[in-house]
Protein backbone atom coordinates (compact mmCIF):
# COMPACT_ATOMS: atom_id res chain seq x y z
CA UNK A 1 137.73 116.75 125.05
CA UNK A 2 139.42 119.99 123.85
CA UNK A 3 141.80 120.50 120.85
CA UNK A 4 145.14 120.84 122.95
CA UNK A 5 144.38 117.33 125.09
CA UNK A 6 143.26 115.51 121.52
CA UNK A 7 146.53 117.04 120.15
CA UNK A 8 148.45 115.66 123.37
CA UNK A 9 146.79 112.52 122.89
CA UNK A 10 148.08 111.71 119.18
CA UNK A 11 151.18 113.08 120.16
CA UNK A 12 151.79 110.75 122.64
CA UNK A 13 151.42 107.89 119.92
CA UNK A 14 153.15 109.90 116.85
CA UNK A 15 155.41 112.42 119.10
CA UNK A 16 157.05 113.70 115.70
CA UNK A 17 153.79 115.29 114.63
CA UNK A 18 153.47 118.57 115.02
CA UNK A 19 150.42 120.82 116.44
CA UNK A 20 149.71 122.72 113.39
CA UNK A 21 149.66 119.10 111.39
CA UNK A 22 147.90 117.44 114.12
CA UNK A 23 145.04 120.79 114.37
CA UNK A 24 144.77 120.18 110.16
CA UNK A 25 144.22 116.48 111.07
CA UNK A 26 141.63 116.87 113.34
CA UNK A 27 139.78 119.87 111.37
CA UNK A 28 139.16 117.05 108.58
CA UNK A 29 138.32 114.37 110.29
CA UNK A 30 135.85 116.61 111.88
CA UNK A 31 134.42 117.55 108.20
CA UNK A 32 134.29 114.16 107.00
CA UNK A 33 132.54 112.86 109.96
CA UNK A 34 129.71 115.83 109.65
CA UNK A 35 129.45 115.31 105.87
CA UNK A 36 129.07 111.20 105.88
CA UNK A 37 126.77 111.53 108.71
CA UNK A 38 124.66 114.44 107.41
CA UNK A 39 124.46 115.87 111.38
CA UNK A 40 124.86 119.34 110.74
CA UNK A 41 122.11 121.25 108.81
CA UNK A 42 121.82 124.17 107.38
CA UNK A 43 119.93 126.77 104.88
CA UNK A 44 121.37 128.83 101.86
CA UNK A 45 118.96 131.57 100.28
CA UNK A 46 119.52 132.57 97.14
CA UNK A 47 117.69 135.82 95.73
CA UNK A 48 116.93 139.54 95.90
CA UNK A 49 115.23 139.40 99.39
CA UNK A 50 118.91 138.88 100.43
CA UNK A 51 120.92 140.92 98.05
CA UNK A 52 119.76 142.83 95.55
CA UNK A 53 122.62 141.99 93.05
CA UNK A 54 122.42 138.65 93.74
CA UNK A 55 119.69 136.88 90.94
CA UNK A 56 119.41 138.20 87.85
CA UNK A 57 116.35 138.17 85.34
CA UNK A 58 116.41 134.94 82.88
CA UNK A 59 119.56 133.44 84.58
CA UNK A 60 118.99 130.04 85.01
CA UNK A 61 122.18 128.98 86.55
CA UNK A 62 124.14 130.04 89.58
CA UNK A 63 126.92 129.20 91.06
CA UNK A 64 126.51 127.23 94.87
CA UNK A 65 129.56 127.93 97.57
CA UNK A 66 131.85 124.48 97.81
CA UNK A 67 130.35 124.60 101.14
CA UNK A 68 126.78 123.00 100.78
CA UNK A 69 127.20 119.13 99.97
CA UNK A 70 123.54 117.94 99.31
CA UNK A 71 120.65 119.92 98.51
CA UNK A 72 117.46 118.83 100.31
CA UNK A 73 114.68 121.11 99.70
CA UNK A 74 114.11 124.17 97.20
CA UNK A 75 111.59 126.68 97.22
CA UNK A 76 110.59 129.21 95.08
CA UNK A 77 108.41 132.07 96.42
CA UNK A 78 108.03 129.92 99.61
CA UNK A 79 106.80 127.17 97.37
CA UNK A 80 108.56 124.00 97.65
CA UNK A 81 109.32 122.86 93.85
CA UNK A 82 109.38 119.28 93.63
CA UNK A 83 112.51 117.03 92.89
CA UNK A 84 113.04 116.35 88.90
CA UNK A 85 113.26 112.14 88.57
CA UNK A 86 114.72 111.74 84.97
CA UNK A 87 115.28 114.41 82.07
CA UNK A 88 112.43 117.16 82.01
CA UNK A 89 109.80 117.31 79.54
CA UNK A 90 110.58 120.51 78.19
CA UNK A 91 114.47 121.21 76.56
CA UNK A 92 116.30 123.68 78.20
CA UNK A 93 117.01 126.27 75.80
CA UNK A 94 119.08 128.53 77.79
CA UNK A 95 122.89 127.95 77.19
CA UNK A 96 125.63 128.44 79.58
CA UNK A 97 128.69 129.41 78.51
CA UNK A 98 131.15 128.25 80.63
């Protein structure tokens, strides 16, 4: 089904809608059925093999893009770290001013 028959079709049942409301609609419905049902994957790198400027030495945190909802794997130097269950054994002593 394309967008203009989907936006005919809720038309049809709420005719005072218009496209541009309908499109927005549709668009986040869309999102919301990818997120809850986890069918689209993807990867995110993070590090100096795809931008120089983009880790820095002895940062610990960085900031993710609003895009990425769950984070399944990590790797460091193609090394998969494992997942942290509970509070680590070591204190973080970096701060982050925020």
């Amino acid at each position: 089904m394309t967008l203009n028959e989907m936006i005919e079709l809720v038309q049809q049942h709420h005719p005072d809608m218009g496209e541009t409301e309908i499109q927005l609609l549709i668009n986040r419905a869309s999102d919301d059925f990818c997120a809850k049902t986890e069918i689209l994957k993807d990867s995110f790198s993070l590090g100096a093999d795809k931008d120089a400027d983009s880790t820095v030495a002895n940062k610990r945190y960085y900031t993710l893009p609003e895009e990425i909802l769950i984070i399944r794997e990590v790797y460091l130097n193609n090394v998969r770290i494992p997942r942290i269950i509970g509070k680590p054994i070591i204190d973080d002593t970096t701060t982050e001013e925020m």
